[in-house]
N, C-alpha and C. Protein backbone atom coordinates (compact mmCIF):
# COMPACT_ATOMS: atom_id res chain seq x y z
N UNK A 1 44.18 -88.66 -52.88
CA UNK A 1 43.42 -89.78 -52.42
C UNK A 1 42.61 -89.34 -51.21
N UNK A 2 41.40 -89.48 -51.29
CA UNK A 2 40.36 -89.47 -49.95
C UNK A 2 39.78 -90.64 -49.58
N UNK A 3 40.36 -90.13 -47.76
CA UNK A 3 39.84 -91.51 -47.04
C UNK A 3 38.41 -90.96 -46.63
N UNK A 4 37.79 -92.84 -47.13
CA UNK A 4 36.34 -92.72 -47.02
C UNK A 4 36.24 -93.40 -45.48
N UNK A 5 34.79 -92.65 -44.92
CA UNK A 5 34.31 -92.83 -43.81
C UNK A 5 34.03 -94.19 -43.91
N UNK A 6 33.79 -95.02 -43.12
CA UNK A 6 33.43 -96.48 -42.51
C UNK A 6 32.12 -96.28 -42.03
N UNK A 7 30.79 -96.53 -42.51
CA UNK A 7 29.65 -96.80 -42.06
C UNK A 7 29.40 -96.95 -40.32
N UNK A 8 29.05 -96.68 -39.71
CA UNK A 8 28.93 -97.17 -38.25
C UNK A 8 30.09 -96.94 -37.65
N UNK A 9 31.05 -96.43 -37.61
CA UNK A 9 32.00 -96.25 -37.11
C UNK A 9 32.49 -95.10 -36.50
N UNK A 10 32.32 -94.29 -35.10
CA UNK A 10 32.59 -92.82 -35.00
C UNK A 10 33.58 -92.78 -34.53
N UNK A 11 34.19 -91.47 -34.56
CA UNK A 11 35.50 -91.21 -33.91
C UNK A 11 35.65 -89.49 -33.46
N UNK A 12 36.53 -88.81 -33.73
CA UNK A 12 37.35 -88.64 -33.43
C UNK A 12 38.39 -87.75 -34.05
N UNK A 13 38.57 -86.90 -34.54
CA UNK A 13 39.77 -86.35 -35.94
C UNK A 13 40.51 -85.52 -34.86
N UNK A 14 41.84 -85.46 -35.70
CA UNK A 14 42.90 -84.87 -34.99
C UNK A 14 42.34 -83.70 -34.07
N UNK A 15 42.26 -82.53 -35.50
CA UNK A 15 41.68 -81.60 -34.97
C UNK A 15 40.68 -81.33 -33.62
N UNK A 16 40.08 -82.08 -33.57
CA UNK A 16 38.91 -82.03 -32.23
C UNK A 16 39.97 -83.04 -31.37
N UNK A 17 40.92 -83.75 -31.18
CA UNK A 17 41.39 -84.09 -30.02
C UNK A 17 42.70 -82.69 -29.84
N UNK A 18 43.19 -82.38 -30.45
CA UNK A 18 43.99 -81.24 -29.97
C UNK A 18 43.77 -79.76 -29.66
N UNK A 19 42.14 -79.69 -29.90
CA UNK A 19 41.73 -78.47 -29.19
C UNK A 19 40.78 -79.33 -28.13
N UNK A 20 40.42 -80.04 -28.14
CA UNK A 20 40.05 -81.17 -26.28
C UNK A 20 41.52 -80.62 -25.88
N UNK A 21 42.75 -81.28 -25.76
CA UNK A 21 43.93 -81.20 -25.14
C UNK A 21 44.57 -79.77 -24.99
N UNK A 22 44.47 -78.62 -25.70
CA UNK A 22 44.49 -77.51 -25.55
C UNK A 22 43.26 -76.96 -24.48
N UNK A 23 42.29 -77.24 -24.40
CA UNK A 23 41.00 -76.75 -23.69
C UNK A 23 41.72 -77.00 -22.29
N UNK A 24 41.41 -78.47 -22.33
CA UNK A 24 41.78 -79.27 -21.15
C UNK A 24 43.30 -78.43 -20.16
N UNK A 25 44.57 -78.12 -20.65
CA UNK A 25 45.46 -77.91 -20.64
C UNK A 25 45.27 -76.17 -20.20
N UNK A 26 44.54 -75.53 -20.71
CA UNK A 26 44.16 -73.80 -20.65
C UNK A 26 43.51 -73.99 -18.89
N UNK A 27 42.53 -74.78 -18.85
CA UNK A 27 41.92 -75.26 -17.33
C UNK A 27 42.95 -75.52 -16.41
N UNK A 28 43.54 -76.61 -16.42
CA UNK A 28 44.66 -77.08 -15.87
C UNK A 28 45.08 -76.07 -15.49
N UNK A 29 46.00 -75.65 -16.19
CA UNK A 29 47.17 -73.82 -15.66
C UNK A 29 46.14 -73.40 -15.09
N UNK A 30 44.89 -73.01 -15.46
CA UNK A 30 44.20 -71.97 -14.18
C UNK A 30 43.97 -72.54 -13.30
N UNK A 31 43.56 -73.67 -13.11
CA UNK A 31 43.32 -74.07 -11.48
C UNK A 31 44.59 -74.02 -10.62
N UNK A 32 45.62 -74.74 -11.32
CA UNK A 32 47.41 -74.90 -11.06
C UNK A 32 47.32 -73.18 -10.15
N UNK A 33 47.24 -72.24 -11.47
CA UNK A 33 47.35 -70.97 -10.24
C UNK A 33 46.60 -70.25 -9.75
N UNK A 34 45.47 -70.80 -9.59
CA UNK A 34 44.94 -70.18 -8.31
C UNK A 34 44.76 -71.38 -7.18
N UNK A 35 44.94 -72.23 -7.14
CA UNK A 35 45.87 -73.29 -6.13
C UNK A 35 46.71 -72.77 -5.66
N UNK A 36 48.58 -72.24 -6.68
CA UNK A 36 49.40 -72.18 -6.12
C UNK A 36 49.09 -70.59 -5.17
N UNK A 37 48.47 -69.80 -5.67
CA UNK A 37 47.88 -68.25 -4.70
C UNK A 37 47.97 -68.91 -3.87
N UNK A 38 46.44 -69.54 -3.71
CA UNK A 38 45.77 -70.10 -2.64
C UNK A 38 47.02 -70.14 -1.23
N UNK A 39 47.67 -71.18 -1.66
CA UNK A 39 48.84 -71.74 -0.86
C UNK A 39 49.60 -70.81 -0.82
N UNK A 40 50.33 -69.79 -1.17
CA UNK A 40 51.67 -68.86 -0.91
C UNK A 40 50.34 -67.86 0.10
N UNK A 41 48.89 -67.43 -0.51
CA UNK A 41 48.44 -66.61 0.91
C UNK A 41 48.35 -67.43 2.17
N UNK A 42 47.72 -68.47 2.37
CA UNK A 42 47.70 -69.33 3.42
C UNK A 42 48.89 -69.52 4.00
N UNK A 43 50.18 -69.80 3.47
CA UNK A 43 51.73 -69.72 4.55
C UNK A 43 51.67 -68.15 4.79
N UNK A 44 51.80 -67.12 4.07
CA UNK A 44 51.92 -66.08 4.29
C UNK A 44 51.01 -65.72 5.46
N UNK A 45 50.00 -65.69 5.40
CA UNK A 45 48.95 -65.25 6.55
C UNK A 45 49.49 -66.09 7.94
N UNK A 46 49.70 -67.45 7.61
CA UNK A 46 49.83 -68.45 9.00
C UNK A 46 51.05 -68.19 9.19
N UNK A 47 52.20 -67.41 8.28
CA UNK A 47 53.08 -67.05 9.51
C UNK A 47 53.24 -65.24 9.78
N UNK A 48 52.49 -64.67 9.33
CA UNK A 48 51.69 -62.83 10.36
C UNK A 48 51.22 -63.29 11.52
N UNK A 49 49.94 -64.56 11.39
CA UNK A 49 49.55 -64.76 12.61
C UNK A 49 50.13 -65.33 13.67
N UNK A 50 51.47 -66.47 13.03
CA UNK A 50 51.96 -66.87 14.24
C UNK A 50 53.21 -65.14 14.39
N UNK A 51 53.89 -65.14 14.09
CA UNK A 51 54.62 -63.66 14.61
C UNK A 51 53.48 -62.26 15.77
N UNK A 52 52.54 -62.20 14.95
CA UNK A 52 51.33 -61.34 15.78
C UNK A 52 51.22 -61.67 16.84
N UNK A 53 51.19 -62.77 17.18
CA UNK A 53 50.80 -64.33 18.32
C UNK A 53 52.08 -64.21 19.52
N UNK A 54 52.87 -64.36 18.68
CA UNK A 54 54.12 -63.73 19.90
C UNK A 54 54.22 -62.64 20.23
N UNK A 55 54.37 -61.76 19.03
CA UNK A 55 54.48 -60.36 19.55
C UNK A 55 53.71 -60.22 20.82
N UNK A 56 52.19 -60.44 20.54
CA UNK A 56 51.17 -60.72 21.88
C UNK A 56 51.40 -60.76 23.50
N UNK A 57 52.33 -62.11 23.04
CA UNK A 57 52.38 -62.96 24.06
C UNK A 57 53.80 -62.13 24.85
N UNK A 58 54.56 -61.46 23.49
CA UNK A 58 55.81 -60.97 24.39
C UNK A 58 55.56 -59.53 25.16
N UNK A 59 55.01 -58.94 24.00
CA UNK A 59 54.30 -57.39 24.95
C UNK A 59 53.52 -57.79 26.20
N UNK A 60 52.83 -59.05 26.42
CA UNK A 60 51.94 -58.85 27.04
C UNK A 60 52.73 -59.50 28.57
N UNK A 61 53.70 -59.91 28.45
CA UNK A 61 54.79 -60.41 29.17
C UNK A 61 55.64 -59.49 30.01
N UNK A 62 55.36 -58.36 29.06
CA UNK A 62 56.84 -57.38 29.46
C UNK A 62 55.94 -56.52 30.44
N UNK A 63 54.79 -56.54 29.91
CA UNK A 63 54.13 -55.25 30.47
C UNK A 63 53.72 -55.75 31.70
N UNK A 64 53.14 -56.68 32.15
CA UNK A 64 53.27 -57.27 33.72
C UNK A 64 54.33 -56.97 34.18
N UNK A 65 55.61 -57.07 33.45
CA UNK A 65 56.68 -57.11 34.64
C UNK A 65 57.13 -56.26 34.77
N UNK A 66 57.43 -55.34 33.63
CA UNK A 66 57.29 -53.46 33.90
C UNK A 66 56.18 -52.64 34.86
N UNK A 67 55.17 -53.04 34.96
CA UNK A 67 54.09 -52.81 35.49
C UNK A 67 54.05 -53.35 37.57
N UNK A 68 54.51 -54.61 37.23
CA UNK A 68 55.49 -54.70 38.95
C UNK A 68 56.66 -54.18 39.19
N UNK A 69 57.22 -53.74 38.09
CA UNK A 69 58.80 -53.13 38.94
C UNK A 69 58.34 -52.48 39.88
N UNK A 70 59.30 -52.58 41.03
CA UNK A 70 59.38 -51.88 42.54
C UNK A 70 60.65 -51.26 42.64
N UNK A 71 60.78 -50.31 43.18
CA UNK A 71 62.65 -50.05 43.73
C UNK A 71 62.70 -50.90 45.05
N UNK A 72 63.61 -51.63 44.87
CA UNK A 72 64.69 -53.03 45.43
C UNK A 72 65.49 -52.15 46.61
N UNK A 73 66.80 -51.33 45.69
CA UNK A 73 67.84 -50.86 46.77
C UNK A 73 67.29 -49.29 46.16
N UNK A 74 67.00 -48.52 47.19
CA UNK A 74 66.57 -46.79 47.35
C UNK A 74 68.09 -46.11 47.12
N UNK A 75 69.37 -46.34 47.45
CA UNK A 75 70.65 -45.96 46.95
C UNK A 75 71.44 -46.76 46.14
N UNK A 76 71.24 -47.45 45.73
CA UNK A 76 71.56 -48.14 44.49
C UNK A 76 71.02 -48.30 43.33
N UNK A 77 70.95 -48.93 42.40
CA UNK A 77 71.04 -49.54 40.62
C UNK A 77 69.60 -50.41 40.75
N UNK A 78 68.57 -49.16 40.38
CA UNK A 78 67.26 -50.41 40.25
C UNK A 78 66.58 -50.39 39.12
N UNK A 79 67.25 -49.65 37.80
CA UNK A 79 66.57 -50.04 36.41
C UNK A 79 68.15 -49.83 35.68
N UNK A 80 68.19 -50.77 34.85
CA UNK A 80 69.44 -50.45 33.53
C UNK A 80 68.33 -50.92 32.46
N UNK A 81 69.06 -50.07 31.44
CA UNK A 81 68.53 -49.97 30.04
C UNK A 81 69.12 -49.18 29.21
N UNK A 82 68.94 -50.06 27.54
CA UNK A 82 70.06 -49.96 26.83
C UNK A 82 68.79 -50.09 25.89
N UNK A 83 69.16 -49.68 24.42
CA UNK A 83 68.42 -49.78 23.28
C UNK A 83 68.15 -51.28 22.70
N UNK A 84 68.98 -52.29 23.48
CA UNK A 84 69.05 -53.88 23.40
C UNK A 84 68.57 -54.78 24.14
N UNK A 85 68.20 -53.82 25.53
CA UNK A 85 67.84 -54.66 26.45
C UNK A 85 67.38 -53.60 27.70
N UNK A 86 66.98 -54.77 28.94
CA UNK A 86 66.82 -53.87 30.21
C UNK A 86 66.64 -54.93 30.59
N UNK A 87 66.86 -54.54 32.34
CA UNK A 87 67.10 -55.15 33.47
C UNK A 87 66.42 -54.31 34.80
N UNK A 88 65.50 -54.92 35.44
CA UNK A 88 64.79 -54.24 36.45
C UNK A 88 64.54 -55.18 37.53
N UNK A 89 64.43 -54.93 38.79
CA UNK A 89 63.36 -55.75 39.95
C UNK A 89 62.15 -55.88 39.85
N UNK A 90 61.20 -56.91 40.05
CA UNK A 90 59.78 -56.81 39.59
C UNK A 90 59.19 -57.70 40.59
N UNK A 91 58.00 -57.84 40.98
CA UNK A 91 56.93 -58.82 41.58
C UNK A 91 56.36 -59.96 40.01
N UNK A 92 56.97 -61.09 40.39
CA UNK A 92 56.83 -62.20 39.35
C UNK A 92 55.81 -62.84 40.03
N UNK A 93 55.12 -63.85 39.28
CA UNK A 93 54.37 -64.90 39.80
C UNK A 93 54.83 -65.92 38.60
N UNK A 94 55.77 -67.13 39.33
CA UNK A 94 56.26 -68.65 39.13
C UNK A 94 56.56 -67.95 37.48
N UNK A 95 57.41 -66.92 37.48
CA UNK A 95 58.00 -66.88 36.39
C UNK A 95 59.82 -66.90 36.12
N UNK A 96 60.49 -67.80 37.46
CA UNK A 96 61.93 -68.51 37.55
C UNK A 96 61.57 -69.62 37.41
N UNK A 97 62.59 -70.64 36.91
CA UNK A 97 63.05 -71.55 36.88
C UNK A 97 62.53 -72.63 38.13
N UNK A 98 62.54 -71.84 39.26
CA UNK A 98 62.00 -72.46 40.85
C UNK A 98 60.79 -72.26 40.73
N UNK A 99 60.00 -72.80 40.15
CA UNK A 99 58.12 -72.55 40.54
C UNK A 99 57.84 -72.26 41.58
N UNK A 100 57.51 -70.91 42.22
CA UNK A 100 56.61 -70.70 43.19
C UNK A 100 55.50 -70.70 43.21
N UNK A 101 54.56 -70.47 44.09
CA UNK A 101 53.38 -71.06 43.98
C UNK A 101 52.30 -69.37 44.11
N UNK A 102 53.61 -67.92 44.64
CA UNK A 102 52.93 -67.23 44.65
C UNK A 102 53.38 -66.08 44.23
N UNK A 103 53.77 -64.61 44.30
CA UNK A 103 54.51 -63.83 43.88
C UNK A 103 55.56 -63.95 44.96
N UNK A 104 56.53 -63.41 43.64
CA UNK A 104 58.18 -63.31 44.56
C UNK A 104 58.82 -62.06 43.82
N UNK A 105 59.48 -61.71 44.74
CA UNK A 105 60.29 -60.63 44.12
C UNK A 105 61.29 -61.40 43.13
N UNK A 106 61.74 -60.93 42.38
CA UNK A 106 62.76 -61.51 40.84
C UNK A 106 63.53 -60.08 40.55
N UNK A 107 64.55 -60.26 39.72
CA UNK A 107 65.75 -59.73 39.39
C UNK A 107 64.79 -59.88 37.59
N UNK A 108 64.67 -59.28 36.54
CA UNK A 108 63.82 -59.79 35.31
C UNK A 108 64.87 -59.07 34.42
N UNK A 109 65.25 -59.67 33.23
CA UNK A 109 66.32 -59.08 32.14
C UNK A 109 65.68 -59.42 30.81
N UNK A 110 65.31 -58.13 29.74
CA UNK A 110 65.27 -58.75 28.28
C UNK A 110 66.68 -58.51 27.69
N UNK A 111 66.66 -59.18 26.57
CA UNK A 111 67.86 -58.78 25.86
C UNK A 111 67.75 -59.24 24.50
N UNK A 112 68.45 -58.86 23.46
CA UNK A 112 68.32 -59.22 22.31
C UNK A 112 69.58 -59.73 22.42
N UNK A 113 69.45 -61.50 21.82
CA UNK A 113 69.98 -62.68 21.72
C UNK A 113 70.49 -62.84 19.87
N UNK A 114 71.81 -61.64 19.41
CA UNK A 114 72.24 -61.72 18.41
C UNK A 114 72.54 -62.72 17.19
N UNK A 115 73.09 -64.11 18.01
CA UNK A 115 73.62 -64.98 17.39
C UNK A 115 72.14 -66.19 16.95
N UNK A 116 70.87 -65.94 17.80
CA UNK A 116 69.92 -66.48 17.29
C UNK A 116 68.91 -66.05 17.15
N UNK A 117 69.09 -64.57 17.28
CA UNK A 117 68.11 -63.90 16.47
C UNK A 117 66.86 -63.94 17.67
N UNK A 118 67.25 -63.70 18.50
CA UNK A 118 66.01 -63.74 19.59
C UNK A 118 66.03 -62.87 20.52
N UNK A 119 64.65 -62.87 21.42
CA UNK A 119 64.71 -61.89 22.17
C UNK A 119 64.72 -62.85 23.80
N UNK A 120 65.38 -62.54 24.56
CA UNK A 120 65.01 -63.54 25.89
C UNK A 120 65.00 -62.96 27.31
N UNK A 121 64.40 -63.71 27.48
CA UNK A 121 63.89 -63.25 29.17
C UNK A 121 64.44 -63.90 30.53
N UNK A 122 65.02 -63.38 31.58
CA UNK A 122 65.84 -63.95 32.53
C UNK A 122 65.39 -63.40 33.41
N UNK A 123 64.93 -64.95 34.57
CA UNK A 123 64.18 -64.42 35.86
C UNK A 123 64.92 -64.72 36.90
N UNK A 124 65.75 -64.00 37.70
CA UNK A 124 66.43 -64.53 38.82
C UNK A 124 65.89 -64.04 40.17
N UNK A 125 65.35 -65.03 40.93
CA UNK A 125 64.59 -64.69 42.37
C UNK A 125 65.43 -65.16 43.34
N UNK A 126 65.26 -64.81 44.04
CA UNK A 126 66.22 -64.89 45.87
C UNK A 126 66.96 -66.20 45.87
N UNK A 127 66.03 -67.55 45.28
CA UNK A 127 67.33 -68.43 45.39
C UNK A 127 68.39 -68.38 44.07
N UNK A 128 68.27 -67.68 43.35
CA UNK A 128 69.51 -67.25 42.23
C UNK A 128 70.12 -66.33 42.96
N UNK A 129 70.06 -65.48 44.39
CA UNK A 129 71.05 -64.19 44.92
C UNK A 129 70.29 -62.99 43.56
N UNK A 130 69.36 -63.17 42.92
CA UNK A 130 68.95 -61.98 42.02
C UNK A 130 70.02 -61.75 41.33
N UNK A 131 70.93 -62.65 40.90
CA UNK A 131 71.78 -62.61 39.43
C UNK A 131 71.50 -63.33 38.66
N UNK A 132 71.10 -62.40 37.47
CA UNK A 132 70.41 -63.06 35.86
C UNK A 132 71.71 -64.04 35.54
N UNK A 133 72.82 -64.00 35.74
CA UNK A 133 73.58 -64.39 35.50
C UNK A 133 73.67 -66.20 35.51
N UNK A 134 72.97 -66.24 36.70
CA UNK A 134 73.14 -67.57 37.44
C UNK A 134 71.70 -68.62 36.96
N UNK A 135 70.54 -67.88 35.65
CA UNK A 135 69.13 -68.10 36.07
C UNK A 135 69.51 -68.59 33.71
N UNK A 136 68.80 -69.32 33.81
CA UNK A 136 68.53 -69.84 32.62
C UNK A 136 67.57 -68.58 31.23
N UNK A 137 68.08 -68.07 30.60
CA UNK A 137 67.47 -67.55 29.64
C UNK A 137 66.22 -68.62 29.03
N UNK A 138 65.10 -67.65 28.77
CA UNK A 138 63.63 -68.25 27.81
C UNK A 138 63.64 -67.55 26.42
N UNK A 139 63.34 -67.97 25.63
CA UNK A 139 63.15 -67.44 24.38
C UNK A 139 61.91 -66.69 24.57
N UNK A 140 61.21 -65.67 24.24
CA UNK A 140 60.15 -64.71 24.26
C UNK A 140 59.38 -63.91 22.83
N UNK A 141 60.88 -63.80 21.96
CA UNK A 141 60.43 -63.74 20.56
C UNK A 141 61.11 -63.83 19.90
N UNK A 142 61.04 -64.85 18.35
CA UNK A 142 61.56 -65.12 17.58
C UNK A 142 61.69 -64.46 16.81
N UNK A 143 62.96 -64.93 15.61
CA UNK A 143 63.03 -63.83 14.33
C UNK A 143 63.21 -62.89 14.55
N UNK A 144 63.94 -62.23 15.05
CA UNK A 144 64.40 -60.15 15.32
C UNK A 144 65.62 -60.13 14.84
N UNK A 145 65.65 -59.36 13.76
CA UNK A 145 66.55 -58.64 13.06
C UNK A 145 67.56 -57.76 13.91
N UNK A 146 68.82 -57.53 13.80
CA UNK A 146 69.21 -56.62 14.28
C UNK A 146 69.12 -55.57 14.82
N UNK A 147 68.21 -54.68 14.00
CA UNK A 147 67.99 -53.29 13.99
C UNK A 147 66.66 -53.52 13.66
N UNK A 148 65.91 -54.60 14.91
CA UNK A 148 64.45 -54.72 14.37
C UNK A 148 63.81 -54.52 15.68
N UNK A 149 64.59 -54.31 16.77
CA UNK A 149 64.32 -54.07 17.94
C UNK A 149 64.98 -53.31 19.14
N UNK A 150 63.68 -52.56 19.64
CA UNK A 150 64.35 -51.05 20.25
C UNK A 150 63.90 -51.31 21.75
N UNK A 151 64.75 -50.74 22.75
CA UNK A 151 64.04 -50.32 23.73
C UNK A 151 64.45 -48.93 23.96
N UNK A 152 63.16 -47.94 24.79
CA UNK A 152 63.45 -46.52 24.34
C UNK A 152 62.64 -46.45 25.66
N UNK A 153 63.04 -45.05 26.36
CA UNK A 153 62.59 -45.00 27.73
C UNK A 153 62.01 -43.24 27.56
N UNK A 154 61.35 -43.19 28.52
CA UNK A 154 60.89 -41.83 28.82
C UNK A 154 61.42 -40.69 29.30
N UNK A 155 61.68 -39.82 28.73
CA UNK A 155 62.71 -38.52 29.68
C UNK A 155 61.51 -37.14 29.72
N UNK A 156 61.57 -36.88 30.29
CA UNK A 156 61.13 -34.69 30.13
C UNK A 156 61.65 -34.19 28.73
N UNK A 157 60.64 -33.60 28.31
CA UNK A 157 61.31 -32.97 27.12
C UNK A 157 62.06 -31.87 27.70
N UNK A 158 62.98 -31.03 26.86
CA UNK A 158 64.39 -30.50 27.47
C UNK A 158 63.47 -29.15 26.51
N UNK A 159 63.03 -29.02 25.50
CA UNK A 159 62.43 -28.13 24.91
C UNK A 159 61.31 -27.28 25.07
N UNK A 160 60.47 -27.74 26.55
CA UNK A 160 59.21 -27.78 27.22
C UNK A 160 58.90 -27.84 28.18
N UNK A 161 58.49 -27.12 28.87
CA UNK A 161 57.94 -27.25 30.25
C UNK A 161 56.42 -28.71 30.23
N UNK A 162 56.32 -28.65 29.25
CA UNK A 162 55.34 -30.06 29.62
C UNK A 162 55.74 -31.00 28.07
N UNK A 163 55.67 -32.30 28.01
CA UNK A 163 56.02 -32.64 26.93
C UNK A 163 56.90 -34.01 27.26
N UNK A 164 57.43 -34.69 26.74
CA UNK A 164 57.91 -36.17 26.91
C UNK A 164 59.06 -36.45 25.54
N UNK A 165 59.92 -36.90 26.17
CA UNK A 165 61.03 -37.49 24.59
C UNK A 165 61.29 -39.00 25.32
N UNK A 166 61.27 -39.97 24.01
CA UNK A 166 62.12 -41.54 23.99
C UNK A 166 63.37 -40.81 23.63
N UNK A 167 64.23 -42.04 24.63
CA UNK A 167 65.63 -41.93 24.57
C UNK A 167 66.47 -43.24 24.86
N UNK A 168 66.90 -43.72 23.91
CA UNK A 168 67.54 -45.42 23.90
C UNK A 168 68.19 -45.74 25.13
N UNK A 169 68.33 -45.09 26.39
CA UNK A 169 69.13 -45.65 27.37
C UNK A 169 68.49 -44.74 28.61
N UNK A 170 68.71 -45.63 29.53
CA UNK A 170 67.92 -44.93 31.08
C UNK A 170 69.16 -44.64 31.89
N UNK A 171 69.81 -43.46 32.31
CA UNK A 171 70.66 -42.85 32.63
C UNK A 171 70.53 -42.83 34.34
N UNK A 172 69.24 -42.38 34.88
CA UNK A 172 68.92 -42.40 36.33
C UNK A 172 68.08 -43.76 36.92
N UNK A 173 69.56 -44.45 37.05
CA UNK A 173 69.79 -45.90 37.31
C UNK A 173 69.00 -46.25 38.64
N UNK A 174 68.77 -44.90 39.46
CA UNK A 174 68.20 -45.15 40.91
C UNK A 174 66.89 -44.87 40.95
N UNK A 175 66.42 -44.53 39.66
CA UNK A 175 64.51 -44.66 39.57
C UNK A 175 63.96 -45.66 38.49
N UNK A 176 62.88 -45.93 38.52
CA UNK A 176 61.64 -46.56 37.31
C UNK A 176 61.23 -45.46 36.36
N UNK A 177 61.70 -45.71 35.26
CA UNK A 177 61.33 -45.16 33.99
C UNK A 177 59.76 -44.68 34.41
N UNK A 178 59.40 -43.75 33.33
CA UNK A 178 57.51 -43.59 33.61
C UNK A 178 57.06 -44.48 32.29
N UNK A 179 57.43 -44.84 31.67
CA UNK A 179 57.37 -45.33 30.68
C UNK A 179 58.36 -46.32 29.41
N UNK A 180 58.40 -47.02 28.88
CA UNK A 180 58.90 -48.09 27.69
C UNK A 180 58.11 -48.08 27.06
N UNK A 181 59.30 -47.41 25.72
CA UNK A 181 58.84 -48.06 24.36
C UNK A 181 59.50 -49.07 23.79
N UNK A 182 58.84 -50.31 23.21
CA UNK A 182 59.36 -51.31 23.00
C UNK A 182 58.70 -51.40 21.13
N UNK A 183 60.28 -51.13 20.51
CA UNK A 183 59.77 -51.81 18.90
C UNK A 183 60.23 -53.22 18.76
N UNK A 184 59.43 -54.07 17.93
CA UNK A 184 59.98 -55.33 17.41
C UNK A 184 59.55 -55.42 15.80
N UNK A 185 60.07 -55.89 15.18
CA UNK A 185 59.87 -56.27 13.71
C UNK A 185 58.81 -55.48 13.66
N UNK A 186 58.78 -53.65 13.47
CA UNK A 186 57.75 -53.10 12.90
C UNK A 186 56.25 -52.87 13.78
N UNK A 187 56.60 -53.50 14.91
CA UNK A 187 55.12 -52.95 15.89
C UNK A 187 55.67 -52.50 17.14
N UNK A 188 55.15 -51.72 17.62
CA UNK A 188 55.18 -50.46 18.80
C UNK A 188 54.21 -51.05 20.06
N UNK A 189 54.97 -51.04 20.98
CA UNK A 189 54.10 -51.28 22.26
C UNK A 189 54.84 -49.73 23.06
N UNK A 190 53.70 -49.12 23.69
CA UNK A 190 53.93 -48.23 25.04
C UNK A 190 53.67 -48.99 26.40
N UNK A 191 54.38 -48.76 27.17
CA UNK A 191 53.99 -49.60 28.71
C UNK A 191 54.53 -48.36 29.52
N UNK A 192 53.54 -48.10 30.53
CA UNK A 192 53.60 -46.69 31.39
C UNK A 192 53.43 -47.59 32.62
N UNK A 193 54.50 -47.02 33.68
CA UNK A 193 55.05 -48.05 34.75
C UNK A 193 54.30 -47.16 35.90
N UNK A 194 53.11 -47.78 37.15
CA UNK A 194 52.94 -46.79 37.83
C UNK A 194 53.83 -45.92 38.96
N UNK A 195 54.87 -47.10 39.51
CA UNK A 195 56.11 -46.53 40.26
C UNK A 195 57.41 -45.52 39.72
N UNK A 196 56.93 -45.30 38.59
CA UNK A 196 57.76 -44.61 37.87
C UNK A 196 57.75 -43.33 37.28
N UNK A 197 58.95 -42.70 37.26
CA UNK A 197 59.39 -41.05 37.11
C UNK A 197 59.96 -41.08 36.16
N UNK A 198 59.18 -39.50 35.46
CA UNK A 198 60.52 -39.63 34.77
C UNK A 198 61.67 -38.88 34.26
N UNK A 199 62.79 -39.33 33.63
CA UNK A 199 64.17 -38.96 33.66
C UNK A 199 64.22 -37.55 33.50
């Protein structure tokens, strides 16, 4: 049996609506993924740039205050450093807890903050007695892995009359490093201290 057409009447047959809905549907998925790209590069990029952004902000932090270390006590303990951290005397400006209004001498400590994965900074100035102890930790950089962050100091190479080696710990507690190397998640800062010798 054949169905006859209806005079004036258009339409429509299966066939041509299920390759419309196949067409339609082939479009769809492609826009769907290059949308979903779109969006996984855009978080991806916006969080390099915010990490880059700190890194920035933390190198650019350290290196002022490496860059003021002074020797404090001439027979005593005026740099410690460890592959986790360091602790030095420095010329701050309103970077304790006590806002000053101008530079002050400060007691300054980084450290890598295990249990939250951070790196932090402790400023203790004359009214703390210059114990980090007594002075509120700042967060400085987020997200650090364990073994995602180094501090490494400058010695004489032992192999050379001229020449330089990093070495995870500063041993001659009664001088300023000539130099820190500081890794974090994969980027390298050098900071060369001018009061400083080295080991």
């Amino acid at each position: 049996m054949r169905l006859k057409r209806i005079p004036g009447r258009a339409g429509f047959t299966l066939i041509e609506i299920l390759i419309a809905i196949t067409t339609f549907t082939i479009i769809a998925a492609a826009i769907y993924s290059s949308l979903s790209a779109g969006l996984r590069m855009w978080r991806r990029s916006n969080t390099m740039i915010g990490e880059l952004q700190s890194a920035r902000v933390f190198f650019s932090l350290a290196s002022s205050d490496l860059r003021n270390a002074v020797i404090y006590n001439p027979e005593g303990v005026n740099f410690e450093g460890s592959g986790s951290g360091m602790a030095f005397m420095s010329i701050v400006t309103g970077g304790g807890r006590e806002r000053t209004r101008g530079p002050e001498l400060a007691k300054v400590a980084y450290y890598l903050d295990a249990r939250t994965k951070t790196v932090k900074r402790i400023v203790a100035g004359k009214a703390r007695g210059f114990d980090i102890y007594k002075a509120s930790p700042a967060v400085v950089f987020g997200e650090v892995e364990d073994k995602a962050l180094a501090f490494e100091y400058c010695y004489k190479s032992k192999f050379g009359k001229t020449g330089y080696e990093w070495k995870n710990k500063w041993q001659d507690t009664g001088k300023i490093p000539i130099g820190v190397r500081i890794r974090v998640n994969g980027l390298t800062r050098y900071i060369f201290i001018p009061t400083g010798e080295p080991g």
